[in-house]
Protein backbone atom coordinates (compact mmCIF):
# COMPACT_ATOMS: atom_id res chain seq x y z
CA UNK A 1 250.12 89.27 114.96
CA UNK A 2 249.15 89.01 118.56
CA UNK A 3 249.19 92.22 120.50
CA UNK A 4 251.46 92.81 123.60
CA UNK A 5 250.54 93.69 126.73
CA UNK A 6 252.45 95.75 130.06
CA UNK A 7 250.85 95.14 133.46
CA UNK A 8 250.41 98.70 134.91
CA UNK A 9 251.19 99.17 138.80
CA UNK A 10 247.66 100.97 139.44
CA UNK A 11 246.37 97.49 138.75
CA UNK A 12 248.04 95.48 141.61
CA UNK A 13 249.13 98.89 143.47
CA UNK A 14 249.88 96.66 146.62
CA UNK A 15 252.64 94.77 144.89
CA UNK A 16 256.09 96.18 144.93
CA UNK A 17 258.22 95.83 141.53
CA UNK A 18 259.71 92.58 142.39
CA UNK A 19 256.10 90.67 143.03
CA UNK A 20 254.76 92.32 140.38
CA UNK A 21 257.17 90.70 137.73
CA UNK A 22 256.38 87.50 138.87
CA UNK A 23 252.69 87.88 138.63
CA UNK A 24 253.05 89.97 135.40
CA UNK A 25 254.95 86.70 134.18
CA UNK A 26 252.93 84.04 135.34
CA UNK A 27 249.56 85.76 133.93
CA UNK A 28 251.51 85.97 130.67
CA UNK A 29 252.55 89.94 130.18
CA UNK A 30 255.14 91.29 127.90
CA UNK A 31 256.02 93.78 130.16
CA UNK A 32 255.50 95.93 133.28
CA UNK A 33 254.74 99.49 133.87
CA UNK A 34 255.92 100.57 137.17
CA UNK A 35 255.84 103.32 139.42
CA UNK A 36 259.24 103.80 140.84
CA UNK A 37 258.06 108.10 141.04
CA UNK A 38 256.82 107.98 144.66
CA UNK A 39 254.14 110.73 145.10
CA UNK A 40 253.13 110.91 148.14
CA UNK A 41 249.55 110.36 147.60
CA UNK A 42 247.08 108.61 150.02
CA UNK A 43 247.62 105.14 150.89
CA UNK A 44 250.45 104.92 147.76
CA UNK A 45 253.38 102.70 148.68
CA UNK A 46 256.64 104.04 148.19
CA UNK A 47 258.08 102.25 145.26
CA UNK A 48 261.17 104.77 144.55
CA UNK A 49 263.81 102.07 143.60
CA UNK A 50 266.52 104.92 143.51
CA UNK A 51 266.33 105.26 147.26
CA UNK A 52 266.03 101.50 147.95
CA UNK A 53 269.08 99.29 146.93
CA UNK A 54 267.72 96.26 147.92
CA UNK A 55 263.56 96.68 146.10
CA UNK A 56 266.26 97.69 143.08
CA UNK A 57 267.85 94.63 143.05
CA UNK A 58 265.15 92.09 143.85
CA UNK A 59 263.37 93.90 140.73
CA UNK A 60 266.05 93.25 138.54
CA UNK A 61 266.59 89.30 140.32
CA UNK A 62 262.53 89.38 138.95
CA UNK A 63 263.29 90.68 135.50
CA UNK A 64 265.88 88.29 135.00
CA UNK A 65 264.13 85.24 136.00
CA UNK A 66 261.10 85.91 133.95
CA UNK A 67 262.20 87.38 131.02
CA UNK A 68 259.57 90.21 131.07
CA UNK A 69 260.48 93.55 130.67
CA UNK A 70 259.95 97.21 131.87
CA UNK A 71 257.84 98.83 129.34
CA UNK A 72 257.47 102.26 131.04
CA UNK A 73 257.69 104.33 134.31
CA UNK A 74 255.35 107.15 135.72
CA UNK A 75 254.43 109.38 136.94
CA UNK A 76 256.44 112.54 135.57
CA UNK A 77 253.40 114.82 136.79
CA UNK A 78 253.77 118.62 135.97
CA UNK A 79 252.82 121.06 138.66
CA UNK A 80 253.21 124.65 139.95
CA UNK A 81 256.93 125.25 141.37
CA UNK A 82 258.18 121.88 140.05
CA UNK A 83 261.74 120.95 139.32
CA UNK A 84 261.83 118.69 136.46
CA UNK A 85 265.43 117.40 137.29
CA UNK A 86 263.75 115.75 140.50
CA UNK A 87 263.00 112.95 138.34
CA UNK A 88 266.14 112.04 137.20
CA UNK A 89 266.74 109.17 139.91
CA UNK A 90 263.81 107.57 138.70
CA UNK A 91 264.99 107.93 134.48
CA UNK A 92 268.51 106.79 135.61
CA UNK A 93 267.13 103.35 137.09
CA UNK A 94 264.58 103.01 134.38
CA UNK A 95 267.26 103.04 131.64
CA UNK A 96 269.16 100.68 133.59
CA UNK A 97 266.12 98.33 133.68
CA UNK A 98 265.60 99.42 129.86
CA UNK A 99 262.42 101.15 129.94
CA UNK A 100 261.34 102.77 126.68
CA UNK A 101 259.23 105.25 128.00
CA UNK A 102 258.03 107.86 131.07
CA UNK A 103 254.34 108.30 131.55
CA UNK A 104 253.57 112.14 132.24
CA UNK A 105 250.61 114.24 133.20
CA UNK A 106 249.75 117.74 133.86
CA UNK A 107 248.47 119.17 136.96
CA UNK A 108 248.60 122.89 136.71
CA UNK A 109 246.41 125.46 134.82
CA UNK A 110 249.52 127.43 133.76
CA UNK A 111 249.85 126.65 130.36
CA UNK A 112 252.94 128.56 128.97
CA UNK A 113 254.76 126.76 132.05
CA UNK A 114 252.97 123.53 131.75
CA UNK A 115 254.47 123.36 128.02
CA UNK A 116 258.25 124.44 129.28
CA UNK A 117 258.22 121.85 132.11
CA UNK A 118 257.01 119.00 129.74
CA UNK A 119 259.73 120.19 127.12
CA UNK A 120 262.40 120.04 129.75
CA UNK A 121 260.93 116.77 130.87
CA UNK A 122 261.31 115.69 127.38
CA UNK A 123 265.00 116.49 127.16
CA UNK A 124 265.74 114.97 130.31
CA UNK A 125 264.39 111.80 129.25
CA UNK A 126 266.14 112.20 125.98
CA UNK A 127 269.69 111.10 127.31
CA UNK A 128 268.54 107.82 128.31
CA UNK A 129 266.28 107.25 124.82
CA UNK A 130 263.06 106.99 126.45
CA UNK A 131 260.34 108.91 125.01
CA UNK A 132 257.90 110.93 127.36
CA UNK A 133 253.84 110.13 126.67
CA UNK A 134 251.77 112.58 128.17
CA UNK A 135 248.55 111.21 129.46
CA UNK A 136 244.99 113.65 129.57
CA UNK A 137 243.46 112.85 132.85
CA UNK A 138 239.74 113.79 133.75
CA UNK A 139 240.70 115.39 137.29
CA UNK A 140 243.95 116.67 136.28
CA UNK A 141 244.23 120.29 134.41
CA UNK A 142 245.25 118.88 130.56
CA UNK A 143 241.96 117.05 130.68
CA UNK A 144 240.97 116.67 127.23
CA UNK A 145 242.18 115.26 123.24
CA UNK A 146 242.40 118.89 122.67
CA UNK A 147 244.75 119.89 125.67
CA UNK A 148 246.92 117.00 125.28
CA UNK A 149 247.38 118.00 121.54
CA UNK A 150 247.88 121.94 122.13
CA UNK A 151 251.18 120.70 124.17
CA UNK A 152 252.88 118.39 122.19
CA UNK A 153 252.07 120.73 119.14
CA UNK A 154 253.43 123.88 121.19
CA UNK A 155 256.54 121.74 123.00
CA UNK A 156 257.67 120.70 119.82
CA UNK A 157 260.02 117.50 121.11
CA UNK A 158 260.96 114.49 118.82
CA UNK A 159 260.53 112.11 122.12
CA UNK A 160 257.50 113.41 123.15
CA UNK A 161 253.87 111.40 122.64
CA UNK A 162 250.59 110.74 123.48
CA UNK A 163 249.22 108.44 125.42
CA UNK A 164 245.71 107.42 125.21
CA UNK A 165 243.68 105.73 128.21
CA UNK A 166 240.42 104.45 127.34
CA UNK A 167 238.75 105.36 130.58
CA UNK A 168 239.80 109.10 130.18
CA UNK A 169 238.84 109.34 126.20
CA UNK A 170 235.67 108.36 127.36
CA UNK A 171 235.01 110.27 130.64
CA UNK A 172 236.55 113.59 128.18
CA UNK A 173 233.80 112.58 126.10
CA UNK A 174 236.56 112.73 123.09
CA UNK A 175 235.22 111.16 119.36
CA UNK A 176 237.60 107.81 117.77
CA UNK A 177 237.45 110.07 114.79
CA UNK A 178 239.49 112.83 116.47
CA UNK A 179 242.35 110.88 116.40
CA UNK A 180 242.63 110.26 112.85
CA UNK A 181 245.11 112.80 111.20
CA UNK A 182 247.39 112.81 114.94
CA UNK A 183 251.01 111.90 113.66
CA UNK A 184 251.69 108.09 114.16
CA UNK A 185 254.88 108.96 115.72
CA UNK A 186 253.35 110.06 118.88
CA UNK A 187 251.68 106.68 119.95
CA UNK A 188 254.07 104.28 122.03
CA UNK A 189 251.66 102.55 124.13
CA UNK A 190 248.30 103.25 125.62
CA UNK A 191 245.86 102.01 128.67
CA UNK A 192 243.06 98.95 128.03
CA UNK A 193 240.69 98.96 131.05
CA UNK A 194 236.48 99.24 130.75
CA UNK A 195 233.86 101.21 132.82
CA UNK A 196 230.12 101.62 133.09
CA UNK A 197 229.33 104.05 130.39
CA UNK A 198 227.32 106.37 132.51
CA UNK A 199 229.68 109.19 133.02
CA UNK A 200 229.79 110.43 136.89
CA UNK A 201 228.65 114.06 136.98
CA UNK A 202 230.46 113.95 140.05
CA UNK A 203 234.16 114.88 140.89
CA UNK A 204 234.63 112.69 144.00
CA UNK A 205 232.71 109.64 142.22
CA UNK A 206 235.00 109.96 138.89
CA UNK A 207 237.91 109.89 141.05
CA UNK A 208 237.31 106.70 143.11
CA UNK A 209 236.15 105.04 139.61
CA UNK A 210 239.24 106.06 138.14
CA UNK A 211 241.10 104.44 141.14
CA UNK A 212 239.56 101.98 142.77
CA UNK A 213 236.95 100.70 140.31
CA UNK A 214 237.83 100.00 136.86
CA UNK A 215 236.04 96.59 135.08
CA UNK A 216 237.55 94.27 132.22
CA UNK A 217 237.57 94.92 129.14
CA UNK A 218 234.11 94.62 126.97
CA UNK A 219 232.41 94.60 130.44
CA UNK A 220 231.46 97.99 130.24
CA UNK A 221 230.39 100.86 128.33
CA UNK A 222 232.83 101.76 126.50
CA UNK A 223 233.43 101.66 122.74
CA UNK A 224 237.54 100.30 123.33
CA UNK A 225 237.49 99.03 119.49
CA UNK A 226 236.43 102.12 118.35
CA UNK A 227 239.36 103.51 120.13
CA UNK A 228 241.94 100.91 119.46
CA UNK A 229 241.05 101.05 115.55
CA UNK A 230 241.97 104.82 115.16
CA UNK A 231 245.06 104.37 116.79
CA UNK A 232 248.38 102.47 115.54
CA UNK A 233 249.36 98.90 116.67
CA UNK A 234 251.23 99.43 119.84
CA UNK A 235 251.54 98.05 123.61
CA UNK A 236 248.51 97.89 125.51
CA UNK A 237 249.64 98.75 129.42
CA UNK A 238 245.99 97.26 131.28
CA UNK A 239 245.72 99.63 133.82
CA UNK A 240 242.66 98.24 135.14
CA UNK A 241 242.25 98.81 139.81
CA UNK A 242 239.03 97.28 141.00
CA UNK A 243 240.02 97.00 145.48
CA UNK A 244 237.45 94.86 145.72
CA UNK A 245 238.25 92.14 143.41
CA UNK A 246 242.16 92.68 143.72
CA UNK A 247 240.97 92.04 147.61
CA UNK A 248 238.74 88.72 146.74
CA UNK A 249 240.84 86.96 144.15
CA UNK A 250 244.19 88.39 145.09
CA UNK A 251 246.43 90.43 142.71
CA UNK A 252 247.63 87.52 140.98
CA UNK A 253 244.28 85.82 139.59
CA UNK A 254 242.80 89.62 139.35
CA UNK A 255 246.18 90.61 137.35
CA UNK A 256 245.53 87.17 134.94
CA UNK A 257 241.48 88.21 134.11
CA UNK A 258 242.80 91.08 132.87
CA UNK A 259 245.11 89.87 130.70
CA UNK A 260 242.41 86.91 129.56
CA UNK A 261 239.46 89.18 128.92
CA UNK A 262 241.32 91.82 126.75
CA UNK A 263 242.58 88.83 124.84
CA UNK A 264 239.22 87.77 124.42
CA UNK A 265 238.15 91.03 123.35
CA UNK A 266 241.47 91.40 120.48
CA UNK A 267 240.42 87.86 119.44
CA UNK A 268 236.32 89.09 119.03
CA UNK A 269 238.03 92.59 117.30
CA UNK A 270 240.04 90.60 114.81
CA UNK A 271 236.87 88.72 113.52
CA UNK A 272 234.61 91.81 113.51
């Protein structure tokens, strides 16, 4: 059975919802992964469909025409003096687009109320049947397997899961066979991308990698079969930004060579 594939926003960051449909189509994805949160960070475009009408419908125009769908919506980030109920826009126009899912991550040290927030998150997201994956990033504060597991353990929420990003179980320095024994029922989807396997010892330098400079899958360093066989059979969201070949090819061929070389790499993992 082939596997299917979301095109995540980080990967063609420059292309609002709409675009990104059609080049998410004509490349040949399942689905798209958008980012209709807006948070404010440096140089992110403002994708919040709840505030614009119009980006709302040209998105669903897209959807329509192609036939792909939305797979999931981010980022739910958890931070110090957040109100959860903020992102209820966003969940609204997601379950009107029929997203199955909200990407979330956590941002502060304060684990008691890292653990409520994400529950309430949960239960918010529960009205609209989407689930809520948390994601362990290398520069955020849940950083690790371990972290990531402590929550959903502690928060206790039958639409919470876990979402695994092959960049970040590397760069965590996380073993395959650590995920044997996690309950099934927390894997929805996770992120295919590659990267040297050299590990920056640097903050700054894992940052921009994480960013700006991701490479295709089995052009790197890292093990992704060895990932992708501990884990169930589930949507692979390519969250793969590299500027400078999104800038030389364009979003649209950049968007398709990811899409071809993690197909190459399923095809040379099914005859391994």
């Amino acid at each position: 059975m082939a596997y299917q594939y979301s095109l995540a926003h980080l990967t063609v960051l420059g292309c609002p919802p709409p675009e990104m449909t059609y080049v998410a189509a004509r490349a040949g994805y399942d689905f798209v992964s958008i980012r209709p949160i807006y948070m404010g960070l440096p140089g992110e475009p403002n994708y919040a469909l709840a505030e614009n009408p119009e980006m709302l419908r040209q998105t669903k125009r897209a959807l329509a025409d192609t036939g792909v769908k939305v797979h999931d919506i981010e980022l739910a980030r958890i931070y110090d003096d957040m109100h959860p109920t903020k992102y209820l826009p966003a969940m609204e126009v997601a379950a009107e687009l029929g997203a199955r899912a909200v990407l979330s991550s956590i941002w502060t040290p304060k684990r008691e109320y890292a653990i409520e927030k994400f529950g309430e998150v949960c239960d918010l997201a529960k009205q609209f049947g989407m689930t809520v994956d948390l994601e362990y990033v290398p520069i955020a504060s849940v950083n690790t397997l371990a972290g990531a597991v402590d929550v959903l353990r502690m928060v206790k929420r039958d639409n919470a899961g876990l979402m695994i990003d092959v960049h970040h179980f590397h760069r965590a320095l996380d073993k395959p066979e650590d995920l044997a024994g996690l309950p099934s029922e927390w894997f929805h989807f996770a992120h295919l991308c590659d990267a040297q396997g050299e590990i920056p010892a640097d903050r700054a330098e894992m940052t921009r990698i994480l960013r700006e400079e991701r490479l295709y899958v089995g052009e790197g360093g890292i093990d992704v079969a060895d990932i992708l066989n501990r884990l169930p059979k589930m949507v692979y969201s390519i969250e793969l930004p590299h500027l400078a070949r999104a800038k030389e090819f364009g979003y649209a061929e950049h968007a398709f060579r990811c899409l071809e070389s993690a197909k190459a790499y399923e095809q040379k993992m099914m005859h391994t």
